[in-house]
PDB file of N, CA and C in Angstrom:
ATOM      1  N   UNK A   1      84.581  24.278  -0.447  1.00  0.00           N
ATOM      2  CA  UNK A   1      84.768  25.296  -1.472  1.00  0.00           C
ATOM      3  C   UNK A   1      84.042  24.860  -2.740  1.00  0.00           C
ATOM      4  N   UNK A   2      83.305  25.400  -3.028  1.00  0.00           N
ATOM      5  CA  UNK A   2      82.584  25.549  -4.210  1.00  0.00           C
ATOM      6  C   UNK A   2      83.469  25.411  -5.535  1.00  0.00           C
ATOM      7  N   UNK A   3      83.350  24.954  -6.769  1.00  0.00           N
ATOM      8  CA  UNK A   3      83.979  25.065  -8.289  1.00  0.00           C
ATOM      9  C   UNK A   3      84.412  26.551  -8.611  1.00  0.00           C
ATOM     10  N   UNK A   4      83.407  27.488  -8.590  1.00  0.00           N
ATOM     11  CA  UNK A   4      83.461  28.464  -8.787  1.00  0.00           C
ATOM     12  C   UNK A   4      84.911  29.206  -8.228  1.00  0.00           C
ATOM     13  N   UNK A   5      84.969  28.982  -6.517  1.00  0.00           N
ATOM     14  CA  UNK A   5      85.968  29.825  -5.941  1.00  0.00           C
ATOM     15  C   UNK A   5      86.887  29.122  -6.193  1.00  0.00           C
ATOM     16  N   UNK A   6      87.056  27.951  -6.527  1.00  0.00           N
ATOM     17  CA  UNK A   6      88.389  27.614  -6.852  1.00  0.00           C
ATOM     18  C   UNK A   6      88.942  27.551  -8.473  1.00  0.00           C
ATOM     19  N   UNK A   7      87.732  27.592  -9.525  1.00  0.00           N
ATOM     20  CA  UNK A   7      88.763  28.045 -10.779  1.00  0.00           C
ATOM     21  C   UNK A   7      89.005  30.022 -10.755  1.00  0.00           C
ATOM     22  N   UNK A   8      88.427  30.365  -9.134  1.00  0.00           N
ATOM     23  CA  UNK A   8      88.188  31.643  -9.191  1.00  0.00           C
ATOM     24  C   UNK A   8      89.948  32.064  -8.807  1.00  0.00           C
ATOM     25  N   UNK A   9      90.589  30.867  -7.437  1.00  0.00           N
ATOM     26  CA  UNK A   9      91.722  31.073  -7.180  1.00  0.00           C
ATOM     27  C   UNK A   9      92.837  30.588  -8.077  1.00  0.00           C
ATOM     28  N   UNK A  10      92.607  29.532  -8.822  1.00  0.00           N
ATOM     29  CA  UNK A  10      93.592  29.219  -9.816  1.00  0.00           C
ATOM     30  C   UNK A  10      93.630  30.549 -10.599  1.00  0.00           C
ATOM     31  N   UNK A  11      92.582  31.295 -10.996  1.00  0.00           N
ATOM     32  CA  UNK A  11      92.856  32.097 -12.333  1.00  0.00           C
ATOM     33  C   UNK A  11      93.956  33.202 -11.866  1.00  0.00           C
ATOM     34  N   UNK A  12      93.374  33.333 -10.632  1.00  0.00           N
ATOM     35  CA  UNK A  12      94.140  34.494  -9.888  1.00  0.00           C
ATOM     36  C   UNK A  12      95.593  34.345  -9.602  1.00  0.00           C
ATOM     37  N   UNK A  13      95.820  33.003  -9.176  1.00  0.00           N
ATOM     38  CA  UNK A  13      97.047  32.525  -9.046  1.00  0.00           C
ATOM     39  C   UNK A  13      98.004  32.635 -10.598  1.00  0.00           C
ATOM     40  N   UNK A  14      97.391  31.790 -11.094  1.00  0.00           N
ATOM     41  CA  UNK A  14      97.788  31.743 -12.569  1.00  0.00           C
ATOM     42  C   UNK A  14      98.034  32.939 -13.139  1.00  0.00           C
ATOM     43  N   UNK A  15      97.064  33.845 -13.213  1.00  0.00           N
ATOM     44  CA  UNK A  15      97.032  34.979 -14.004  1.00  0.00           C
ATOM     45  C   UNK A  15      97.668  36.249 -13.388  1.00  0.00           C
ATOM     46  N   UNK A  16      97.759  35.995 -12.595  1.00  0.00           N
ATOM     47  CA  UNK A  16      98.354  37.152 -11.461  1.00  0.00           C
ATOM     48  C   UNK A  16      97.416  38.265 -11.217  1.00  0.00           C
ATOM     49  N   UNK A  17      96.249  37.614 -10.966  1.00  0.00           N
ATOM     50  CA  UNK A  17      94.797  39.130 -10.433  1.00  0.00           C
ATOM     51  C   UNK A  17      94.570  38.574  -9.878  1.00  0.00           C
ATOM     52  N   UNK A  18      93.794  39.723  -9.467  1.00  0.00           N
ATOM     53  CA  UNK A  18      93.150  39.889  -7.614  1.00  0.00           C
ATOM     54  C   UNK A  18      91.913  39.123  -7.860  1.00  0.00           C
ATOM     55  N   UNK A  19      91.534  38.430  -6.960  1.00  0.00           N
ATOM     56  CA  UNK A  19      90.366  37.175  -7.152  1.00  0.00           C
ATOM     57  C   UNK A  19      89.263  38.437  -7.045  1.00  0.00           C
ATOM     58  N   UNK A  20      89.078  39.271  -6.702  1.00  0.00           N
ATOM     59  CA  UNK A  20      87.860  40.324  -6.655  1.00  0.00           C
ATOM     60  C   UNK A  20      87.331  40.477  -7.624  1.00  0.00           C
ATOM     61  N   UNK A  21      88.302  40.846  -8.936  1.00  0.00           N
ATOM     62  CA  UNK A  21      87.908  41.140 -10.537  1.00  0.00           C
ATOM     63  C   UNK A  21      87.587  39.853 -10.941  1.00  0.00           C
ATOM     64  N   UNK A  22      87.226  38.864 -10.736  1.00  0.00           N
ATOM     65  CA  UNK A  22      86.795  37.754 -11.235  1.00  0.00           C
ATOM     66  C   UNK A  22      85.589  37.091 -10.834  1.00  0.00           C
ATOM     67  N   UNK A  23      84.783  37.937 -11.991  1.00  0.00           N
ATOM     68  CA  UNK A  23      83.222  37.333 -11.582  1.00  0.00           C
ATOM     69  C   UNK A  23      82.815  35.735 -12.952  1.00  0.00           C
ATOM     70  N   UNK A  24      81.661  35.088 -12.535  1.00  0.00           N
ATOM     71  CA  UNK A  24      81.255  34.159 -13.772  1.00  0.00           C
ATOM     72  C   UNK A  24      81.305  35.168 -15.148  1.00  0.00           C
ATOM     73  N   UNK A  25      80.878  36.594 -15.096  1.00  0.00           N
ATOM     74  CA  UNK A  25      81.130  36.998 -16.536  1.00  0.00           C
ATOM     75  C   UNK A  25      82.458  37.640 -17.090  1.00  0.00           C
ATOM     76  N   UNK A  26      83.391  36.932 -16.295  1.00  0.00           N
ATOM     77  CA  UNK A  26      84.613  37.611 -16.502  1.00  0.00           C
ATOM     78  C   UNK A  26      85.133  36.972 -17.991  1.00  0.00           C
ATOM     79  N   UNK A  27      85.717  37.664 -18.862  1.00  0.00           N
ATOM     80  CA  UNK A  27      86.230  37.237 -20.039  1.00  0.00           C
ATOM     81  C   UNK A  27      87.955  36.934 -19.439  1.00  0.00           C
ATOM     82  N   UNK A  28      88.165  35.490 -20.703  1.00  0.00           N
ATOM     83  CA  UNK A  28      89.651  35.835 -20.092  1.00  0.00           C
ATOM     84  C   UNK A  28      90.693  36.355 -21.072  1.00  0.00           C
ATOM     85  N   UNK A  29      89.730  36.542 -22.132  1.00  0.00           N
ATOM     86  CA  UNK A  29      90.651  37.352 -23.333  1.00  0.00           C
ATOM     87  C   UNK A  29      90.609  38.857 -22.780  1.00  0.00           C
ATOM     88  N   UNK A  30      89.512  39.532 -22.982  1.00  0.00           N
ATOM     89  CA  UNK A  30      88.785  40.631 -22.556  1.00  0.00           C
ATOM     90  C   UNK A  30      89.603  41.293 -21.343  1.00  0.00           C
ATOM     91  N   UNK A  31      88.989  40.834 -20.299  1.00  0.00           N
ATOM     92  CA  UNK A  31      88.741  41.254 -19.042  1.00  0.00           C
ATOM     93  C   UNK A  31      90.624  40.666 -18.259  1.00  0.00           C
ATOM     94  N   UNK A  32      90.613  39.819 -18.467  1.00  0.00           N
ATOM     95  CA  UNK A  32      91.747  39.030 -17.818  1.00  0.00           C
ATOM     96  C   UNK A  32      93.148  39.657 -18.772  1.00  0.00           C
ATOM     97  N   UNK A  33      92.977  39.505 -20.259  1.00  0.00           N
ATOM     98  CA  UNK A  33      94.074  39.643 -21.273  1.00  0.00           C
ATOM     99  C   UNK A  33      95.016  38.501 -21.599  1.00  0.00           C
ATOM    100  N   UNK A  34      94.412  37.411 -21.401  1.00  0.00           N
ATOM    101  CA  UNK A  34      94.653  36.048 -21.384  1.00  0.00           C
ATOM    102  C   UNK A  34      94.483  35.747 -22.745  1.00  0.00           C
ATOM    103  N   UNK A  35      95.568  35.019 -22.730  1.00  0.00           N
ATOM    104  CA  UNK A  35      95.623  34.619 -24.443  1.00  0.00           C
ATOM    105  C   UNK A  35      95.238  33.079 -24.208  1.00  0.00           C
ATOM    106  N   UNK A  36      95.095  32.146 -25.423  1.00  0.00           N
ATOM    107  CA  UNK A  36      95.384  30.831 -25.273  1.00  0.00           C
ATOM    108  C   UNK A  36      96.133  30.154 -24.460  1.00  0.00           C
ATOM    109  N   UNK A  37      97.571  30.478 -24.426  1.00  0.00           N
ATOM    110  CA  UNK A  37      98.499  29.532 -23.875  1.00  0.00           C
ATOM    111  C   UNK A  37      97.989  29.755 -22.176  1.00  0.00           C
ATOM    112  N   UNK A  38      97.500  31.114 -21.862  1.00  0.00           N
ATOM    113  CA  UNK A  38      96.926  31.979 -20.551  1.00  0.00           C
ATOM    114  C   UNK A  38      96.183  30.754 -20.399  1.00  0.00           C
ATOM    115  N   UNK A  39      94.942  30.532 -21.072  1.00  0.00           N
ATOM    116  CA  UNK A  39      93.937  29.033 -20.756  1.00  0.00           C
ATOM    117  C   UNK A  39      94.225  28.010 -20.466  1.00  0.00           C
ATOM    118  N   UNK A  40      95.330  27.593 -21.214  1.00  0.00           N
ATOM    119  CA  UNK A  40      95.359  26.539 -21.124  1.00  0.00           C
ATOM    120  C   UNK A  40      96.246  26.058 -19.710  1.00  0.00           C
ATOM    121  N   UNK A  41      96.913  26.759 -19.629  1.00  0.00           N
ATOM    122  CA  UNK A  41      97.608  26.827 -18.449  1.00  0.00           C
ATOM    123  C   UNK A  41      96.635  26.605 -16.736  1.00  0.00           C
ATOM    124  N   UNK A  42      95.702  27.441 -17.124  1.00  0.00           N
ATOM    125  CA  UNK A  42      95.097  27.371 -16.539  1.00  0.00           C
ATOM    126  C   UNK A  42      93.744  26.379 -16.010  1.00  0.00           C
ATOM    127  N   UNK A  43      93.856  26.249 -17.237  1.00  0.00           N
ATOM    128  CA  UNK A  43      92.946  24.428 -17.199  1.00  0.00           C
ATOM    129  C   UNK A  43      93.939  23.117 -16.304  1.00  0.00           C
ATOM    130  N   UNK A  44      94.703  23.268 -16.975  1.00  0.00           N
ATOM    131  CA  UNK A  44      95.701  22.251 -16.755  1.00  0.00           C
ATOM    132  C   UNK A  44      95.717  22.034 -15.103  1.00  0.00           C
ATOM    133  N   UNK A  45      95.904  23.704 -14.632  1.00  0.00           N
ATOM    134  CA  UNK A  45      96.055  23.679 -12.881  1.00  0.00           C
ATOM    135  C   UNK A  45      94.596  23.123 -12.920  1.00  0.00           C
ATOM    136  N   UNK A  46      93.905  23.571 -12.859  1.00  0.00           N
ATOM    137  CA  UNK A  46      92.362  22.860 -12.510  1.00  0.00           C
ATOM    138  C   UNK A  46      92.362  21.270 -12.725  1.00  0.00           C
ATOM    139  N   UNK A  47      92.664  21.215 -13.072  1.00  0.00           N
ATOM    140  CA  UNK A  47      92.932  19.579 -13.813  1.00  0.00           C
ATOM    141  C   UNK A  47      93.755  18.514 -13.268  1.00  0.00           C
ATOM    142  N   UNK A  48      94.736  19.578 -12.228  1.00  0.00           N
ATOM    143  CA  UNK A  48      95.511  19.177 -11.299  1.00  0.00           C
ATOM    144  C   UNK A  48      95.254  19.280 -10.000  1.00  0.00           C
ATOM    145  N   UNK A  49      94.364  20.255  -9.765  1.00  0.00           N
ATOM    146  CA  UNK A  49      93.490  20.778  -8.255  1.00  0.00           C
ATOM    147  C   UNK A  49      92.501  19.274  -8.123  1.00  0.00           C
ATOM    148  N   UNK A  50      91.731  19.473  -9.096  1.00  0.00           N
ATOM    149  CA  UNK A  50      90.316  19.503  -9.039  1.00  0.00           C
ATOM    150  C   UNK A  50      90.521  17.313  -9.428  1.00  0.00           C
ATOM    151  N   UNK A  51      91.461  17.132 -10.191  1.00  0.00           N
ATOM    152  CA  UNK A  51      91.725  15.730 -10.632  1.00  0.00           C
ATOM    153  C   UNK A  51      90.797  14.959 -11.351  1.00  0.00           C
ATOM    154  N   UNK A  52      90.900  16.108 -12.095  1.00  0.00           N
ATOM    155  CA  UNK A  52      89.780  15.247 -13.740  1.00  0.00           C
ATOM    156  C   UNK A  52      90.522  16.109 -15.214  1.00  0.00           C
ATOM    157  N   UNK A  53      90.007  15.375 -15.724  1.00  0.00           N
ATOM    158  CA  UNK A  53      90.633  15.498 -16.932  1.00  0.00           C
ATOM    159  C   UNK A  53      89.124  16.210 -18.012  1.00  0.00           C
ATOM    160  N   UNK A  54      89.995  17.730 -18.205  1.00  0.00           N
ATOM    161  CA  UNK A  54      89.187  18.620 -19.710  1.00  0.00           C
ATOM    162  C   UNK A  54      89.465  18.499 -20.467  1.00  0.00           C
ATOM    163  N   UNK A  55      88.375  17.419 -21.546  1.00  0.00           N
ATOM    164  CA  UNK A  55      88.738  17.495 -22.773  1.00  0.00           C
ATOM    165  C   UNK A  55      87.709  18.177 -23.824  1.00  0.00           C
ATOM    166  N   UNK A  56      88.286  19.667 -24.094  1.00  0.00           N
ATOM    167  CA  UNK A  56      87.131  20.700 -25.185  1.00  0.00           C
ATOM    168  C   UNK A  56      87.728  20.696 -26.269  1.00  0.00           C
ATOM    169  N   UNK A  57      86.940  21.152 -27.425  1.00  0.00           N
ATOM    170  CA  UNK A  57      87.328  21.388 -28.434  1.00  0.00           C
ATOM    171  C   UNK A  57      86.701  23.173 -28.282  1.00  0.00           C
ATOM    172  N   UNK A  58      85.895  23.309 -27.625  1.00  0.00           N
ATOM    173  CA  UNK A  58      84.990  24.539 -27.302  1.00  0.00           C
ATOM    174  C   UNK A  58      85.830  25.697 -26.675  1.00  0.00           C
ATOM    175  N   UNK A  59      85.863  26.478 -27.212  1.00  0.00           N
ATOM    176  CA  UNK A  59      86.215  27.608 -26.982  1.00  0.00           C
ATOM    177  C   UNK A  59      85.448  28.195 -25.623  1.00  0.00           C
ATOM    178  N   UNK A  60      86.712  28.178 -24.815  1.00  0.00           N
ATOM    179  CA  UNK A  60      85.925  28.422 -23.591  1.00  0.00           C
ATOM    180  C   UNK A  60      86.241  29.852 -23.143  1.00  0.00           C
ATOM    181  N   UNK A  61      85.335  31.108 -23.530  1.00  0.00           N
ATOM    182  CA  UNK A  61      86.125  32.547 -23.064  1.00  0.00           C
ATOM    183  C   UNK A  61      85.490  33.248 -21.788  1.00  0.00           C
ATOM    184  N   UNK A  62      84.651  32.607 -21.144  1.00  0.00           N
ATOM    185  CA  UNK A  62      84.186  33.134 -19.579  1.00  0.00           C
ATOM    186  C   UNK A  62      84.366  32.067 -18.376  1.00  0.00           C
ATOM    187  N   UNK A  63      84.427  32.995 -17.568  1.00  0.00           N
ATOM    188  CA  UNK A  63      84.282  31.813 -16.298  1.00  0.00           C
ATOM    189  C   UNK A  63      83.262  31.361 -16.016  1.00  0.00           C
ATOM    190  N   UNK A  64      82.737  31.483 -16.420  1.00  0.00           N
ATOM    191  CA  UNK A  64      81.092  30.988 -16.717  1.00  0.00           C
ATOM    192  C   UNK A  64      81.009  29.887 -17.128  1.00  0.00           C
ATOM    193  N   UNK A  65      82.144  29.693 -18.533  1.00  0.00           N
ATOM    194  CA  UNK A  65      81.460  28.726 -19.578  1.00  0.00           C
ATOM    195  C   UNK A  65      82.669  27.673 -19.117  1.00  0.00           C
ATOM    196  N   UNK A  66      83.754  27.971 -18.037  1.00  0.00           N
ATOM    197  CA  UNK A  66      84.885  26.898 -17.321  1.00  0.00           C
ATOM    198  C   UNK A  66      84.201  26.358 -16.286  1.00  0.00           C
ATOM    199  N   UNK A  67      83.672  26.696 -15.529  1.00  0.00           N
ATOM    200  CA  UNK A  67      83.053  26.104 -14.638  1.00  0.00           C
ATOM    201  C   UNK A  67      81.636  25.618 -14.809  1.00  0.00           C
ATOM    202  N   UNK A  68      81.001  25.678 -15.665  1.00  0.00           N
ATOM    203  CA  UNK A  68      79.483  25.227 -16.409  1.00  0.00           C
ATOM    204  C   UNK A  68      80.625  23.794 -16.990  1.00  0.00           C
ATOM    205  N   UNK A  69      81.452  23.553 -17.567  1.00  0.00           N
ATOM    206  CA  UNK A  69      82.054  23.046 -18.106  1.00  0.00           C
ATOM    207  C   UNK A  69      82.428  21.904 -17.313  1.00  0.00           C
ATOM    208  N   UNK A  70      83.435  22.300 -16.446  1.00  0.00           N
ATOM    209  CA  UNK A  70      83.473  21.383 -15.104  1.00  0.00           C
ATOM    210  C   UNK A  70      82.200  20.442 -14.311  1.00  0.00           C
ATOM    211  N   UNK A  71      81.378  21.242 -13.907  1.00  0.00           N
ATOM    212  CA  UNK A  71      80.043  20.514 -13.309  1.00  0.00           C
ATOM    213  C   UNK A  71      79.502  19.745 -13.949  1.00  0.00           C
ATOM    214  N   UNK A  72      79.717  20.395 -15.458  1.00  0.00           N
ATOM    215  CA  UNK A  72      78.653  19.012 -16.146  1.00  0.00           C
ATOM    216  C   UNK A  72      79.675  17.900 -16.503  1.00  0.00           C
ATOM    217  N   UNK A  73      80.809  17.676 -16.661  1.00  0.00           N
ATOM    218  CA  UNK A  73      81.915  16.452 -16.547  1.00  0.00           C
ATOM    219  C   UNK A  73      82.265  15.897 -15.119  1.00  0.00           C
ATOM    220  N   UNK A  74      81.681  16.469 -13.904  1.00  0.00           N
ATOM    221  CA  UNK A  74      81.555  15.813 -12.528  1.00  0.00           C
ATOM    222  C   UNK A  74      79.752  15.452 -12.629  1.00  0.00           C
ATOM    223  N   UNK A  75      79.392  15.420 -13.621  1.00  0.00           N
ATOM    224  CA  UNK A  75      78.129  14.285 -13.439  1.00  0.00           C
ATOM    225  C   UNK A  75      78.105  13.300 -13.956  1.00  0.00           C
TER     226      UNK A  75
END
């Protein structure tokens, strides 16, 4: 499984949507209606899946910019 499909199933899990509506340009304020605490929550599972540790100060509002995020801290 690829990064992608799996912060694709955490979000879904987490957020309670259908993994379909969740593309890389998905917003998670926007599109999702995810607030902060929504993120962070959701990092955290990743963090617990995936077993590395995110540390941003960066405002992270696409799935784009979570998983761009991820890959470049697994190099």
């Amino acid at each position: 499984m690829n990064i992608f499909e799996t912060v694709r199933d955490i979000i879904a899990d987490q957020l309670d949507v259908e993994k379909d509506v969740i593309t890389p340009e998905t917003s998670f304020e926007e599109d999702l209606e995810a607030d902060s605490l929504d993120v962070f929550q959701v990092i955290s599972e990743i963090e617990d899946e995936l077993d590395i540790v995110i540390e941003t100060d960066d405002n992270i509002s696409t799935v784009k910019e979570l998983v761009d995020f991820i890959e470049n801290q697994e190099q």
